[in-house]
C-alpha atoms as a PDB file:
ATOM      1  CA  UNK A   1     -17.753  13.650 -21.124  1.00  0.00           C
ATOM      2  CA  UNK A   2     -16.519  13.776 -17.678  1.00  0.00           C
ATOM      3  CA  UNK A   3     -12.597  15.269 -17.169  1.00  0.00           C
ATOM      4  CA  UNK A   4      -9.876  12.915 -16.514  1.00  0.00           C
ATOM      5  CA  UNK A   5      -9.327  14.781 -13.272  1.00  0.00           C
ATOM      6  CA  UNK A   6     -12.848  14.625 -12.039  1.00  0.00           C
ATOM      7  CA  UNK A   7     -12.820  10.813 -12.615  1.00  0.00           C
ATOM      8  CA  UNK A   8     -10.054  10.312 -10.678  1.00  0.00           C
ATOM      9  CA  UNK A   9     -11.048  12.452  -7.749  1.00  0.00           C
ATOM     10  CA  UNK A  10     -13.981  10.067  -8.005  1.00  0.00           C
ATOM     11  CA  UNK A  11     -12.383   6.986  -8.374  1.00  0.00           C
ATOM     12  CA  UNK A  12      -9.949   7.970  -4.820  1.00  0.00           C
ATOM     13  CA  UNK A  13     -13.082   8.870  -3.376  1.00  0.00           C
ATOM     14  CA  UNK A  14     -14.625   5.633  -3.859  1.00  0.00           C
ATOM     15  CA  UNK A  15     -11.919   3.761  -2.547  1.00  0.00           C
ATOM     16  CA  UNK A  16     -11.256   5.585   0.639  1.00  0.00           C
ATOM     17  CA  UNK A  17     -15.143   4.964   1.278  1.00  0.00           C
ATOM     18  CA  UNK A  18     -15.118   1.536   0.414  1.00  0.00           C
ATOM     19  CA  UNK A  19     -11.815   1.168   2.692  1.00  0.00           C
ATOM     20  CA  UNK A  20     -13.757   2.648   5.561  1.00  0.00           C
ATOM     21  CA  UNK A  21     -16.325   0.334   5.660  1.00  0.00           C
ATOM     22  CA  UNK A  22     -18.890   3.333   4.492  1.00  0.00           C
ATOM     23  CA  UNK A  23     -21.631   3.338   2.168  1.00  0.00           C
ATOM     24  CA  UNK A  24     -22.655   6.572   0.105  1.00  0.00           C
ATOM     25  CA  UNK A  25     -25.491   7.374   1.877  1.00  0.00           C
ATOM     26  CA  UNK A  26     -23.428   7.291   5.241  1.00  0.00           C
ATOM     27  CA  UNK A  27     -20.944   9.549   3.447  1.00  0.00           C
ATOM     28  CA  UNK A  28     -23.988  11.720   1.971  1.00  0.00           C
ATOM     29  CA  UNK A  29     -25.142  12.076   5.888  1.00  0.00           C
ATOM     30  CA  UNK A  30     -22.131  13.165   7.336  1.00  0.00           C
ATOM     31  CA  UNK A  31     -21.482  16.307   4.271  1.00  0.00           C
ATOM     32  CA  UNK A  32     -24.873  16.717   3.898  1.00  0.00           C
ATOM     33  CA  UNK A  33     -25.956  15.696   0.805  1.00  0.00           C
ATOM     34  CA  UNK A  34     -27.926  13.263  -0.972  1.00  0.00           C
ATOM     35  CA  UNK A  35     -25.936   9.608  -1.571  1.00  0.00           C
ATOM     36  CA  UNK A  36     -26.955  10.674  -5.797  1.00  0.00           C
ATOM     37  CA  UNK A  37     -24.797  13.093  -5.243  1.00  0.00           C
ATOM     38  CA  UNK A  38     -22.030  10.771  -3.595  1.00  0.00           C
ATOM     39  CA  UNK A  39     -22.458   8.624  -6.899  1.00  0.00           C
ATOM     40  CA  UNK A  40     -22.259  11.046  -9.275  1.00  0.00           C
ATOM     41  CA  UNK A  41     -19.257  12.282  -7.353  1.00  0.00           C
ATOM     42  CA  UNK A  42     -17.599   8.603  -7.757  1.00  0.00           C
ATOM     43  CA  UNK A  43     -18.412   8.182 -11.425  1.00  0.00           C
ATOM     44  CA  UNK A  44     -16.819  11.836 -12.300  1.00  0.00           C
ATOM     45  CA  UNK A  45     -20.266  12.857 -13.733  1.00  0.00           C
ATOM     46  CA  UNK A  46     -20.124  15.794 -11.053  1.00  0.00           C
ATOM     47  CA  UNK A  47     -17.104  18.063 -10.112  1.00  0.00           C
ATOM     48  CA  UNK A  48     -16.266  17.957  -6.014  1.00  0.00           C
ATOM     49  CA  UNK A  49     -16.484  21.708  -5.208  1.00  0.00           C
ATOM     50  CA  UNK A  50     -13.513  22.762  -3.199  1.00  0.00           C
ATOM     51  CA  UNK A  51     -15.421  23.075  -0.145  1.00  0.00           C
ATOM     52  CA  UNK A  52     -17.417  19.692  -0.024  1.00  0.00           C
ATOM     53  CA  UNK A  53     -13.323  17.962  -1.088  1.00  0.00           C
ATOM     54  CA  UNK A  54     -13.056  19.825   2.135  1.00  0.00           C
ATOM     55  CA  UNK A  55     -15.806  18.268   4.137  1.00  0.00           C
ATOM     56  CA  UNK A  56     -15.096  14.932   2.849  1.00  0.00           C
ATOM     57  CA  UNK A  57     -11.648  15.033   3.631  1.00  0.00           C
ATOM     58  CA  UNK A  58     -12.797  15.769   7.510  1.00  0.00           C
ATOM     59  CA  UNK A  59     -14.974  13.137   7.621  1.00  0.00           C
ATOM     60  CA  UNK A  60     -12.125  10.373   6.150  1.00  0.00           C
ATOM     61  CA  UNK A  61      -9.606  12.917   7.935  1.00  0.00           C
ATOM     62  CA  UNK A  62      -7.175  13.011   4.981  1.00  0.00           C
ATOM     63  CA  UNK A  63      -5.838  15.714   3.705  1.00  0.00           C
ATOM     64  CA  UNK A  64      -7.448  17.070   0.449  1.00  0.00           C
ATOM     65  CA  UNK A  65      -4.392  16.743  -1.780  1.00  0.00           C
ATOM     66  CA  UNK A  66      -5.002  12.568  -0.643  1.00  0.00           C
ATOM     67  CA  UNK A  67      -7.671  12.826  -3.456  1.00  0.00           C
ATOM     68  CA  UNK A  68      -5.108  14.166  -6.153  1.00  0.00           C
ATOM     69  CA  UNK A  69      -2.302  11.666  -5.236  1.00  0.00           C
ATOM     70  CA  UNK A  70      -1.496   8.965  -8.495  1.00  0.00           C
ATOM     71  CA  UNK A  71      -3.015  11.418 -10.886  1.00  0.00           C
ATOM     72  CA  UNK A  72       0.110  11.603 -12.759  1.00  0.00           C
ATOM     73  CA  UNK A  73       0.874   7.184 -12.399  1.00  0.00           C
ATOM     74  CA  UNK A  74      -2.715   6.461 -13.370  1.00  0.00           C
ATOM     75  CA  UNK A  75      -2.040   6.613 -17.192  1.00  0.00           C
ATOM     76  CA  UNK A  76       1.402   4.544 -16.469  1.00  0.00           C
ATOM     77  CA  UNK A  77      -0.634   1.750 -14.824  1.00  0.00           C
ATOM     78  CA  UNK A  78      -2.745   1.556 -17.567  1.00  0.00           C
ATOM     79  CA  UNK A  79       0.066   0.545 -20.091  1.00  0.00           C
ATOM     80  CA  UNK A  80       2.911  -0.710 -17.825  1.00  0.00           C
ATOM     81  CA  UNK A  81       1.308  -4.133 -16.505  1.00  0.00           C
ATOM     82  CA  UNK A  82      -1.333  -5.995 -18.646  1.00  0.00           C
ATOM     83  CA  UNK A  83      -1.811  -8.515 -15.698  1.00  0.00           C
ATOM     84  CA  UNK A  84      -3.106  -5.352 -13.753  1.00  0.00           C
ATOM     85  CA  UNK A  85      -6.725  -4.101 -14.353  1.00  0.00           C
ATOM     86  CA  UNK A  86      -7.202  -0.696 -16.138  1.00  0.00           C
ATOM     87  CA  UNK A  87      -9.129   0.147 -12.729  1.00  0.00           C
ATOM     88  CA  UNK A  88      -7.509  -1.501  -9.943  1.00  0.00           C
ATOM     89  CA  UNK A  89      -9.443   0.408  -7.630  1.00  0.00           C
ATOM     90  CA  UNK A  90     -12.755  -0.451  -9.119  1.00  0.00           C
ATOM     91  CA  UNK A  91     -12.295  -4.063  -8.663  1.00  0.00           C
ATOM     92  CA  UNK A  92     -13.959  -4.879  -6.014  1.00  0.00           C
ATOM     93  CA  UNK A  93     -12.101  -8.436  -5.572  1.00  0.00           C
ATOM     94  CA  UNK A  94      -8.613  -6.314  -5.365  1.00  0.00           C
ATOM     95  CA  UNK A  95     -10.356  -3.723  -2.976  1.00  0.00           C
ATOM     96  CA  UNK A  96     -12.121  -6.752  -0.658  1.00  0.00           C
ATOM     97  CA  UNK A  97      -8.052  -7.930  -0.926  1.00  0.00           C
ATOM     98  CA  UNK A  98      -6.994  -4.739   0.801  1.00  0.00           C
ATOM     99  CA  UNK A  99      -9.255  -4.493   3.443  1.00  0.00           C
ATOM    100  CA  UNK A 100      -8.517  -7.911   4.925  1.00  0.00           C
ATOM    101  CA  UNK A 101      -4.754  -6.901   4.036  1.00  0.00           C
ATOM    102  CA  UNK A 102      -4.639  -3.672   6.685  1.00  0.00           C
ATOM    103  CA  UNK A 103      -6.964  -6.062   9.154  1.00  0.00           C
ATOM    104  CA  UNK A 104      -3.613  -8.427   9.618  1.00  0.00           C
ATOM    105  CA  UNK A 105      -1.427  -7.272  12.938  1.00  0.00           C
ATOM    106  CA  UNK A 106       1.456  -5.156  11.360  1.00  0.00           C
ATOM    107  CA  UNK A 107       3.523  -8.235  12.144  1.00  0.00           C
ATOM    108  CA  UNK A 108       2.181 -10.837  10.180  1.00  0.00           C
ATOM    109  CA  UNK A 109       0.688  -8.507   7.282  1.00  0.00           C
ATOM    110  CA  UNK A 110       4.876  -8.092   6.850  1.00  0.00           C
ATOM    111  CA  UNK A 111       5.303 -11.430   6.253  1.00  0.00           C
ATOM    112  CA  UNK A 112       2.202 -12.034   4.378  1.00  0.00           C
ATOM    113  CA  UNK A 113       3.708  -8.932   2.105  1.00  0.00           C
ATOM    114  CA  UNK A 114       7.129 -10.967   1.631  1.00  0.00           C
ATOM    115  CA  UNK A 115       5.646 -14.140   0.757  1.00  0.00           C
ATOM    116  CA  UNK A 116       3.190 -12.819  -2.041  1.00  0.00           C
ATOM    117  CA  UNK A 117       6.537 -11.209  -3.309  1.00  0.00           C
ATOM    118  CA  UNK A 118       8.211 -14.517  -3.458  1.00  0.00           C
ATOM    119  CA  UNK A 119       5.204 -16.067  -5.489  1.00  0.00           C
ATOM    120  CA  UNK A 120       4.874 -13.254  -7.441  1.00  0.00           C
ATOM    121  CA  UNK A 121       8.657 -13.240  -8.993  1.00  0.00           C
ATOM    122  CA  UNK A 122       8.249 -17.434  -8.934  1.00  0.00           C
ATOM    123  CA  UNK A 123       5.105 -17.060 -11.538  1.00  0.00           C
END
């Protein structure tokens, strides 16, 4: 059974990929690895060595800890909201959301922000 920690690192992994626009095997290219590798990496069925965190935090150029951050919130977003998924960051609808959210000029994307907080506390 894969640790709770490796799964994470996995899961943060797969999103900063997915937010870059990169697949696994242009990930796998650029650390030199195989893209299996990448996957098992993203499911938490392999541990990230120190050193290839390191390398893959070059190539996203994030720091390392970037991987680590929400460890301690992801068991509070499981039980605070039951509207929110278990895996936000595994949906890809919610990830496809974010993407086109950071594509918006820093402008409008702050008045996008303010209107989906209107609807939201209307609902």
């Amino acid at each position: 059974m894969a640790h709770p920690v490796d799964v994470h690192v996995g899961k943060r992994l797969r999103q900063r990929r997915w937010l870059a626009g990169m697949t696994q095997q242009q990930l796998a290219e650029k650390v030199g690895i195989k893209f299996q590798q990448i996957q098992k990496y993203e499911t938490g069925a392999n541990r990230v060595s120190a050193s290839r965190l390191w390398d893959i935090s070059e190539v996203f150029d994030v720091p390392v800890a970037y991987f680590f951050e929400g460890i301690e919130a992801s068991e509070a977003l499981n039980t605070k909201d039951e509207n929110i998924p278990a895996d936000l960051l595994g949906d890809k609808e919610a990830m496809d959301l974010i993407r086109s959210y950071y594509s918006i000029p820093e402008n409008q994307r702050k008045r996008l922000f303010e209107l989906a907080r209107v609807l939201s506390d209307a609902a």
